[in-house]
Protein backbone atom coordinates (compact mmCIF):
# COMPACT_ATOMS: atom_id res chain seq x y z
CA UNK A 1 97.70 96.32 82.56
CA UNK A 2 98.21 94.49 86.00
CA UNK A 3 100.90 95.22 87.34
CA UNK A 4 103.69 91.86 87.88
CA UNK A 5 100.66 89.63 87.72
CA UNK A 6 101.08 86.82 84.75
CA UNK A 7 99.41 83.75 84.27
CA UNK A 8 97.81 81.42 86.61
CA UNK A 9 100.18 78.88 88.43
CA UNK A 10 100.09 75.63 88.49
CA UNK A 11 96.28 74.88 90.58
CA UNK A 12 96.48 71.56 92.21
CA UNK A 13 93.23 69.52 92.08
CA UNK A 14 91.60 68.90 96.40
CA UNK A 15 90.28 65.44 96.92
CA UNK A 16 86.89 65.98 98.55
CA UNK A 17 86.60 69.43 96.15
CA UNK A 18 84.85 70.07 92.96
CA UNK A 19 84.11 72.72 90.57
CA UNK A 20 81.52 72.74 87.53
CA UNK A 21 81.63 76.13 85.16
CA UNK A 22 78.43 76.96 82.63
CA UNK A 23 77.02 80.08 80.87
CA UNK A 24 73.39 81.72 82.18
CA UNK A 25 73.98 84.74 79.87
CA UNK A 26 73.28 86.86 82.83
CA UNK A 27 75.12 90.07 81.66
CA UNK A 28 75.77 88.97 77.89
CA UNK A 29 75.33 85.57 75.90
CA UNK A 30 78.07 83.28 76.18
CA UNK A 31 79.86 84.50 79.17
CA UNK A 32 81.07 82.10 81.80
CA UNK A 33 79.24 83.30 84.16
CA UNK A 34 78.12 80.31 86.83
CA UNK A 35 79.89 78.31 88.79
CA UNK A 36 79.24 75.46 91.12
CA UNK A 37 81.75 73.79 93.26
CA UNK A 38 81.05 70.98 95.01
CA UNK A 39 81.99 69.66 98.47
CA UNK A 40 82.41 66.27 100.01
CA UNK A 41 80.06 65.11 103.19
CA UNK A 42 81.43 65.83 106.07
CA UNK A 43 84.13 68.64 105.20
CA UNK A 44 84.34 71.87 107.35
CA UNK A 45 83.25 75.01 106.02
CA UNK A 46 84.36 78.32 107.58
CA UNK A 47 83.45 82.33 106.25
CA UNK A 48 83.77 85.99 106.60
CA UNK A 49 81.18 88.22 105.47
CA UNK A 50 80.76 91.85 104.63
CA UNK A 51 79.93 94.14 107.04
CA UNK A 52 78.15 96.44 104.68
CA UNK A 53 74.53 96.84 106.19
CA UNK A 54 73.28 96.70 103.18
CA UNK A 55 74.51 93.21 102.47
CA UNK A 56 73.33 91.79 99.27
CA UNK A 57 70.67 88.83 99.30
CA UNK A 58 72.63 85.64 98.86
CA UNK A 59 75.15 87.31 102.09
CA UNK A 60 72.39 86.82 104.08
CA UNK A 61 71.62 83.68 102.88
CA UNK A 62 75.18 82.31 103.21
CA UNK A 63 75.47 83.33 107.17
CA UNK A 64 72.09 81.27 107.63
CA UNK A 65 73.25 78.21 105.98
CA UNK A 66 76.49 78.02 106.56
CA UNK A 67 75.38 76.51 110.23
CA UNK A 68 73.62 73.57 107.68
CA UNK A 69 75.94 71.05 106.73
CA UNK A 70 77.14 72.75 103.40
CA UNK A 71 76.75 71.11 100.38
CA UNK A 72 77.30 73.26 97.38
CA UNK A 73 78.46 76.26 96.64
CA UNK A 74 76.92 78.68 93.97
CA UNK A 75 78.37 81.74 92.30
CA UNK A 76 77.09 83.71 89.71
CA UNK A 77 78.79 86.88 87.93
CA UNK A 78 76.68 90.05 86.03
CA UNK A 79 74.50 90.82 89.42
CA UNK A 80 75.13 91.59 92.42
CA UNK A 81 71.49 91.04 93.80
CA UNK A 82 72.09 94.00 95.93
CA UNK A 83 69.75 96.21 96.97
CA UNK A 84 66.47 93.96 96.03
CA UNK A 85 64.76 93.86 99.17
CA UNK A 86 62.22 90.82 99.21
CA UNK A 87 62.42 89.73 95.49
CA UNK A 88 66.32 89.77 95.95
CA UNK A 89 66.18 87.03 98.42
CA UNK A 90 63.19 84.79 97.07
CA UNK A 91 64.92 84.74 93.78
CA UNK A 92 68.66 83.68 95.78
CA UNK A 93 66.86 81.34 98.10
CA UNK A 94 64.85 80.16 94.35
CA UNK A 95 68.41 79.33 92.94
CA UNK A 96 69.63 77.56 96.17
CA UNK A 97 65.93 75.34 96.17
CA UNK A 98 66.81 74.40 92.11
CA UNK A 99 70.32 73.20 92.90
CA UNK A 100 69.57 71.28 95.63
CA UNK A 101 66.58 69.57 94.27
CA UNK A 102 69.09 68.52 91.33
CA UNK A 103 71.57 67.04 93.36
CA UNK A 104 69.28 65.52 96.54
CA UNK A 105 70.59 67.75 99.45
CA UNK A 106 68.34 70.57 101.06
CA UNK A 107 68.08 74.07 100.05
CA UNK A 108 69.79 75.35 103.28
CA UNK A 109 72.63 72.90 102.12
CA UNK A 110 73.74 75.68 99.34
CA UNK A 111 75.39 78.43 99.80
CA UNK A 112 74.79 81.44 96.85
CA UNK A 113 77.38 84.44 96.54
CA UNK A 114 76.53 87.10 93.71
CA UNK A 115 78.64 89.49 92.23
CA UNK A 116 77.81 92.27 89.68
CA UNK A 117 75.90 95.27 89.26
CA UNK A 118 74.42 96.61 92.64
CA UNK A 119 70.35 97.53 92.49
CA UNK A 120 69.28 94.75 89.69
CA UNK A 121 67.18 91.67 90.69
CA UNK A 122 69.29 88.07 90.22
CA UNK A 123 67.47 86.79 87.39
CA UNK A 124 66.98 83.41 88.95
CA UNK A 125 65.50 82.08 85.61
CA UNK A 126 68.59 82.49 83.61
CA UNK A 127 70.60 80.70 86.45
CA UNK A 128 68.65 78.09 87.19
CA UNK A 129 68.62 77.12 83.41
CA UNK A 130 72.63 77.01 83.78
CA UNK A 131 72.60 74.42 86.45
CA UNK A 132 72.70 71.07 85.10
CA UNK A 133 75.40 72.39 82.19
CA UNK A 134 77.83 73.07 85.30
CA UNK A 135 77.01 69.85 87.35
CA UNK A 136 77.86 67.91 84.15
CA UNK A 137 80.89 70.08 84.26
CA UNK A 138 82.10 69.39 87.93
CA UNK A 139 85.90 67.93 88.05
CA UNK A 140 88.54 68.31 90.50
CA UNK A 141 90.77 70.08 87.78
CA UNK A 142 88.53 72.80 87.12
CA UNK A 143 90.24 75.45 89.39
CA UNK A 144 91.14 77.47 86.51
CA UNK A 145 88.09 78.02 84.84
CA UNK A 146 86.60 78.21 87.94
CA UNK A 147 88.77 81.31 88.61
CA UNK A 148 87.72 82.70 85.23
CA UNK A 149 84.45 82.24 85.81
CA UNK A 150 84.08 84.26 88.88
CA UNK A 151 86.13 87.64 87.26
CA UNK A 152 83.79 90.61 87.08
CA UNK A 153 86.10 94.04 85.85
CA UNK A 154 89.28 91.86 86.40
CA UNK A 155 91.64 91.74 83.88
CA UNK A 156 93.35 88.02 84.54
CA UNK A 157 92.10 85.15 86.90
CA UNK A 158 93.62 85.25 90.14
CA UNK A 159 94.98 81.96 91.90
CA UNK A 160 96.92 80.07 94.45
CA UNK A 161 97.97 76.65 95.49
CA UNK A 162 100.26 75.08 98.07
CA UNK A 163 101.03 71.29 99.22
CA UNK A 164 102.38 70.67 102.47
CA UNK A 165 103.35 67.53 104.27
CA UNK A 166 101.07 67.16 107.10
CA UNK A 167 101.29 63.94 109.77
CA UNK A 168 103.19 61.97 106.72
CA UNK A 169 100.27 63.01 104.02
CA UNK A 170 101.04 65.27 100.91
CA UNK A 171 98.05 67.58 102.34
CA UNK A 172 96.94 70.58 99.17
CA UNK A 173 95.53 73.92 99.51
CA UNK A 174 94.08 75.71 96.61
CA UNK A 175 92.48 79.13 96.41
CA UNK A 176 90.68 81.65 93.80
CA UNK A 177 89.31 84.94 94.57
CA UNK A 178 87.70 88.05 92.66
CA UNK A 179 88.33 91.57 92.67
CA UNK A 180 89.60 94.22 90.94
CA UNK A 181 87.01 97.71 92.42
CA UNK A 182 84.90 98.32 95.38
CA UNK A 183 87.61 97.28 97.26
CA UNK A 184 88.09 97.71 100.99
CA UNK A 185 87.34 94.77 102.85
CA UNK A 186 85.53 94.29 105.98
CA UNK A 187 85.82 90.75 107.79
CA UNK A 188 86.58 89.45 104.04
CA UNK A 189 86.80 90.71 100.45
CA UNK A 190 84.99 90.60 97.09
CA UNK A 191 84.61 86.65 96.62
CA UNK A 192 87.43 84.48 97.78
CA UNK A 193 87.33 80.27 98.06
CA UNK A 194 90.10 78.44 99.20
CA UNK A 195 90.01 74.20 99.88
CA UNK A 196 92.56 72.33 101.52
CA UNK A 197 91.68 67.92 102.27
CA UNK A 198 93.20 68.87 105.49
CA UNK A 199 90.87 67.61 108.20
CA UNK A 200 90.53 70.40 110.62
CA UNK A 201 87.40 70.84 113.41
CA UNK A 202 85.07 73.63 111.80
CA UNK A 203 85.50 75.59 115.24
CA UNK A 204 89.51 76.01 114.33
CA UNK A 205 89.10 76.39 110.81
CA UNK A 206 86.72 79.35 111.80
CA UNK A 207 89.31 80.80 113.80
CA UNK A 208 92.04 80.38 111.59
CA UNK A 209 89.82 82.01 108.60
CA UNK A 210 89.42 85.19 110.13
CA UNK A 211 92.93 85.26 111.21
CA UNK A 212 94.22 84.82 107.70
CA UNK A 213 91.31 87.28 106.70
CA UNK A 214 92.71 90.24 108.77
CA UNK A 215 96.30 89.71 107.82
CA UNK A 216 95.41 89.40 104.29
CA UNK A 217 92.21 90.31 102.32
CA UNK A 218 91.70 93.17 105.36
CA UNK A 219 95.07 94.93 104.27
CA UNK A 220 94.34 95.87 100.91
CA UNK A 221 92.30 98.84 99.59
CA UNK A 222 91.79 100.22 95.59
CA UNK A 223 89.60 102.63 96.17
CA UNK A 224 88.36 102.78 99.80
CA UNK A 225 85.07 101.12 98.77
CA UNK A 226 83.90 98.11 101.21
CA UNK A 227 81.20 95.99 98.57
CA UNK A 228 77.81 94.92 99.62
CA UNK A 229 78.67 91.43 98.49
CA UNK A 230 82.28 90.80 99.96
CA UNK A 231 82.45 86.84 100.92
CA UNK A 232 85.54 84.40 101.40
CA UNK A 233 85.31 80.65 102.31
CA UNK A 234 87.77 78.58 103.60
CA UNK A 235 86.83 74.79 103.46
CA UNK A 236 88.57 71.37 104.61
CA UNK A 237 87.30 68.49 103.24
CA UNK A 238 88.85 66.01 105.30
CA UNK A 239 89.63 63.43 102.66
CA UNK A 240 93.21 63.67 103.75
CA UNK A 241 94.46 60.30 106.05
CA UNK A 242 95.66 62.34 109.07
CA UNK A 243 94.47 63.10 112.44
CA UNK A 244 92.11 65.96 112.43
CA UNK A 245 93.42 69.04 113.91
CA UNK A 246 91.14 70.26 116.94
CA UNK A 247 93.49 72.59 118.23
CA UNK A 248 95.69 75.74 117.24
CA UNK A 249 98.97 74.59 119.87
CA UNK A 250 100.71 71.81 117.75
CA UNK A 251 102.95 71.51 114.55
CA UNK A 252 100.13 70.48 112.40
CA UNK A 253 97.96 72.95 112.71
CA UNK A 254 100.66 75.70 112.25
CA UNK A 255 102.09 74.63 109.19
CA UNK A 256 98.77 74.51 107.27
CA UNK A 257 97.87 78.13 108.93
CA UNK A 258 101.38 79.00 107.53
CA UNK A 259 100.12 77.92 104.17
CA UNK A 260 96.93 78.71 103.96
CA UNK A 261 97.90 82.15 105.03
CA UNK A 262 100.92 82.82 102.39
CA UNK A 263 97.75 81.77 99.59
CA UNK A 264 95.25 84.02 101.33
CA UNK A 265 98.10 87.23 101.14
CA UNK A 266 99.07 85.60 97.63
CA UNK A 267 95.44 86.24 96.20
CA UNK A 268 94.65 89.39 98.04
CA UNK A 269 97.64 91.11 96.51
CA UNK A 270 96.97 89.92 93.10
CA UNK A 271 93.75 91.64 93.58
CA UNK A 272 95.84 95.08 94.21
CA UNK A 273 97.93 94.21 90.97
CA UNK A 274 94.74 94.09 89.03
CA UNK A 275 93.09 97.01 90.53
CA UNK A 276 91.12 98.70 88.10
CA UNK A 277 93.13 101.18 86.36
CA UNK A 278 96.19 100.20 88.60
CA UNK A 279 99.89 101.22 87.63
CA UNK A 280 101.46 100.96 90.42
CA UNK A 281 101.52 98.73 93.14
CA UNK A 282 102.07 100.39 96.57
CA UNK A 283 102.54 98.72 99.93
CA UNK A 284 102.62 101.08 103.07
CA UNK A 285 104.34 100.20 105.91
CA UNK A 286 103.41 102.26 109.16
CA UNK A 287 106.51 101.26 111.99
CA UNK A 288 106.25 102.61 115.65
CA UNK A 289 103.03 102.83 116.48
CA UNK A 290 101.61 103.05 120.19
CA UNK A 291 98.91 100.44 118.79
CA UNK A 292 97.63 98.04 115.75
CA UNK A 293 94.58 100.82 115.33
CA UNK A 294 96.43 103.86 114.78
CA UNK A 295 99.04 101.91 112.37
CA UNK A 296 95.87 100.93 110.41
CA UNK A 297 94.68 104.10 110.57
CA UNK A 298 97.84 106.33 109.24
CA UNK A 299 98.00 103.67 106.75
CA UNK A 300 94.43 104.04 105.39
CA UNK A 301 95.06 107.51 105.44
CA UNK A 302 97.49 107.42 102.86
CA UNK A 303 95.82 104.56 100.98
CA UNK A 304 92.62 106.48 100.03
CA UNK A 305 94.30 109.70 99.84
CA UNK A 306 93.11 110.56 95.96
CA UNK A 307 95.78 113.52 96.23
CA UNK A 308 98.97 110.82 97.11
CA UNK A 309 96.95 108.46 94.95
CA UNK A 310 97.05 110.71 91.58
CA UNK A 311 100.49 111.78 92.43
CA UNK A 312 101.49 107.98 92.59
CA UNK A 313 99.95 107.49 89.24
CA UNK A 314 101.59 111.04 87.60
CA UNK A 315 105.26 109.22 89.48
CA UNK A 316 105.26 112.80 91.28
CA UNK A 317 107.54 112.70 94.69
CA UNK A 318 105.23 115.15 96.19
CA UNK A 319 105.83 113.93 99.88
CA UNK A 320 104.18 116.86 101.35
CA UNK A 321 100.71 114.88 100.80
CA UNK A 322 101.86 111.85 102.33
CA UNK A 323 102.77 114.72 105.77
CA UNK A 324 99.41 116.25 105.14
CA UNK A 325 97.32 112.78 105.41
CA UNK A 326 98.95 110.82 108.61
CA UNK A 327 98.73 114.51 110.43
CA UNK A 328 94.57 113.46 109.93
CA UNK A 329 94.72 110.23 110.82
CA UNK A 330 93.37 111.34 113.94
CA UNK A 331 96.36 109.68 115.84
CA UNK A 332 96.02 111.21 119.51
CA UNK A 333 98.73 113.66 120.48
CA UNK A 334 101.05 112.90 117.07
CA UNK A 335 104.41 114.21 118.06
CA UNK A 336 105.44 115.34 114.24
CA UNK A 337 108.71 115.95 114.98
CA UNK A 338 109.66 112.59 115.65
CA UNK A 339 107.86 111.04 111.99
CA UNK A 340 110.37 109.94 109.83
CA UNK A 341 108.70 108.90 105.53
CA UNK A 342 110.55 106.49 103.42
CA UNK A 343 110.12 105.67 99.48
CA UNK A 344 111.69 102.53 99.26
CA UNK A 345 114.95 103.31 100.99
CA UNK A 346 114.99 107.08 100.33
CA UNK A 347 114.23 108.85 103.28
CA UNK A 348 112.23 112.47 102.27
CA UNK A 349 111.58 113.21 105.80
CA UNK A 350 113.31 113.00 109.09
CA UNK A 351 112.32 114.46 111.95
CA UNK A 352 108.88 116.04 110.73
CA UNK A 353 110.03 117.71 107.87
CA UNK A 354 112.20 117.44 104.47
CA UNK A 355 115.75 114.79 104.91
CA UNK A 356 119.07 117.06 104.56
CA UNK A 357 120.31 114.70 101.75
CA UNK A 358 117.07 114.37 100.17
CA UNK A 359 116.98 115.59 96.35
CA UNK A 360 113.60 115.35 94.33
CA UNK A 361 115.08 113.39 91.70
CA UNK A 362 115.73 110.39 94.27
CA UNK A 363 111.90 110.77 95.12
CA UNK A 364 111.01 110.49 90.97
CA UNK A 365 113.16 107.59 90.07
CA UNK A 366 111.16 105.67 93.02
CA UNK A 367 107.71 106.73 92.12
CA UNK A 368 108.86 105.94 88.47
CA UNK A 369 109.03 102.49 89.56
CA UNK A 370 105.48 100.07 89.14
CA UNK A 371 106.26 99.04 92.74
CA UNK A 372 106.98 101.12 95.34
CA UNK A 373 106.97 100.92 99.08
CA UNK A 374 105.90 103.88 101.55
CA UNK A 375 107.51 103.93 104.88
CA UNK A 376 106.24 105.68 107.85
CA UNK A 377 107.82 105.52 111.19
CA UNK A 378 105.66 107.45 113.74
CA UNK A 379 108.83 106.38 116.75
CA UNK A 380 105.52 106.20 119.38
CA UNK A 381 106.08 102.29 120.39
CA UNK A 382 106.76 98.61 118.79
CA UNK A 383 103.43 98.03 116.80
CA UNK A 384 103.35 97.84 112.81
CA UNK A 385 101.11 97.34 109.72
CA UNK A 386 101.44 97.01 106.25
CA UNK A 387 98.75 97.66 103.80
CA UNK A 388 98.96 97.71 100.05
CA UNK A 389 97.23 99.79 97.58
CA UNK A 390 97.30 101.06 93.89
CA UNK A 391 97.59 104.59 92.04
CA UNK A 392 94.50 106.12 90.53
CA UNK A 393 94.90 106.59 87.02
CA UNK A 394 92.32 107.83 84.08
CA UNK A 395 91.45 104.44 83.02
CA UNK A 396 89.95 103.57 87.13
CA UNK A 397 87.68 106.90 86.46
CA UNK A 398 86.65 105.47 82.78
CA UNK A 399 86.02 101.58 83.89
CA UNK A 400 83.54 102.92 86.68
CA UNK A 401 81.86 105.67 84.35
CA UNK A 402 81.10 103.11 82.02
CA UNK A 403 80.57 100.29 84.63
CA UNK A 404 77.02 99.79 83.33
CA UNK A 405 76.89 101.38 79.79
């Protein structure tokens, strides 16, 4: 079961933004398994992309056409298209050619994302055949389906949406995203879209994507896994009346990043709550650090540790693990001594080793808990990082055993 996320909130409708949702039977008959959203001429389109080198088809795709004047966007679930070499991208860039020639824009005007089994070829047939169904489909309201129809192993859709007043204008931001394994992002995460009518210059909205990228989708991990098709979009359509915003020093411009920021951490810890398998939902907090890269990297540490992982999921205080994995973080010349560990507000270790007041049952009513914080304060300077993660339970081993089966 996730763990504290419930049903979807209320998803206000963009102006400028549209979403269509139809069934290719890609993985079985009847599933929900395309979607098409479409965007108004003249909106902004930023993205982040996986850094896995071997990036699935439609990735590479997507970076090429993004500099083209986006039109559409098209998602399909059941296959990755990973892994396909030549025929992986002639049947992507096949999709993007049908879609556009339906709806009068050019092929490099649509961007394709995948998501699915890694190795099989996109069977572009099946997905082409979908099309019209989810243009006659499109409608501003369709967030929720939308959000449905992009879920691979999750267990609930995952969504956000916020309206702000922007220059006298009730301006809306609404996001969806995907994930629930394979998860440790890179520049972005699994599939993530978020639309505001804001009008903002694409050169800000770039900047302001990967900003709310690193702060959110780039501090969670499941399972230490980066995927080969990890994409998020952020785009503006402009329909808003307001002034665009060309630059990051005024009000405007923060208040939106403010928002579109909470979403973007909204919808990358919903991803955590519905790891696969997930329990528990764990955010580490690494205090004191010389520098942002050795907070990160005492806090991935812990994160993929499988040992502090299965002890999470068996609620065992076993705080010696948590020791064991920042001492190989690699953090140069680690003064132990000085590393103090929290659960919650518990304090198991001062000083380098085991708290004076510290009694193991404190330790197992917190890791009883389904959410739990880990504290580590390395006392080395003023930098900090928090990161949040899940348990690892029998039921993550059994939903990836049986991924394909």
């Amino acid at each position: 079961m996730p763990v504290g996320l419930g049903p979807l909130p209320v998803l206000h409708p963009v102006p400028g933004f549209r979403l269509g949702i139809a069934s290719a039977g890609i993985k079985r008959a009847g599933r929900k398994d395309i979607v098409v959203m479409e965007v108004a001429e003249g909106a902004s389109i930023a993205g982040v992309f996986t850094l896995n080198a071997f990036c699935a088809a439609p990735v590479t795709l997507c970076r090429e056409h993004i500099q083209h004047a986006p039109r559409y966007l098209l998602v399909n679930t059941g296959n990755a298209n990973a892994g396909t070499g030549k025929p992986g991208m002639q049947a992507a860039f096949q999709t993007c050619e049908a879609l556009a020639q339906l709806t009068q824009v050019q092929a490099q005007q649509v961007l394709p994302f995948s998501t699915g089994v890694i190795g099989e070829l996109l069977p572009a047939t099946k997905v082409i055949a979908a099309l019209p169904a989810a243009l006659d489909n499109l409608d501003a309201n369709h967030w929720a389906q939308a959000a449905e129809g992009i879920m691979t192993t999750d267990t609930l859709p995952k969504g956000a949406s916020r309206q702000v007043d922007l220059d006298g204008q009730t301006i809306t931001i609404t996001g969806i995203s995907k994930g629930a394994g394979m998860i440790k992002p890179n520049m972005a995460t699994m599939l993530g879209y978020i639309a505001t009518d804001a009008k903002v210059a694409q050169p800000v909205l770039q900047a302001l994507l990967r900003e709310a990228a690193d702060l959110s989708f780039n501090r969670i991990t499941i399972d230490g896994d980066t995927s080969t098709n990890d994409c998020c979009m952020l785009v503006a359509t402009g329909q808003a009346a307001m002034t665009e915003i060309s630059t990051t020093d005024n009000a405007d411009y923060q208040q939106l990043a403010s928002a579109i920021k909470s979403i973007m951490l909204e919808l990358a810890q919903a991803i955590v709550r519905d790891g696969e398998g997930a329990t528990k939902f764990v955010t580490i907090q690494v205090n004191g650090g010389g520098n942002r890269d050795e907070c990160l990297d005492v806090g991935y540490a812990v994160a993929h540790s499988p040992l502090i992982k299965t002890a999470l999921f068996a609620s065992d205080p076993n705080w010696g693990r948590i020791l064991a994995a920042v001492g190989r973080a690699g953090v140069p010349d680690l003064d132990v001594e000085r590393i103090d560990v929290y659960l919650d507000d518990v304090c198991i270790t001062r000083n380098g080793g085991r708290a004076e007041e510290y009694v193991e049952e404190q330790g197992a009513r917190i890791m009883a808990q389904e959410e739990i914080t880990i504290c580590i304060d390395l006392a080395r300077g003023d930098f900090q990082e928090t990161l949040w993660t899940t348990d690892l339970s029998h039921e993550y081993v059994r939903i990836n055993a049986e991924y394909r089966t």
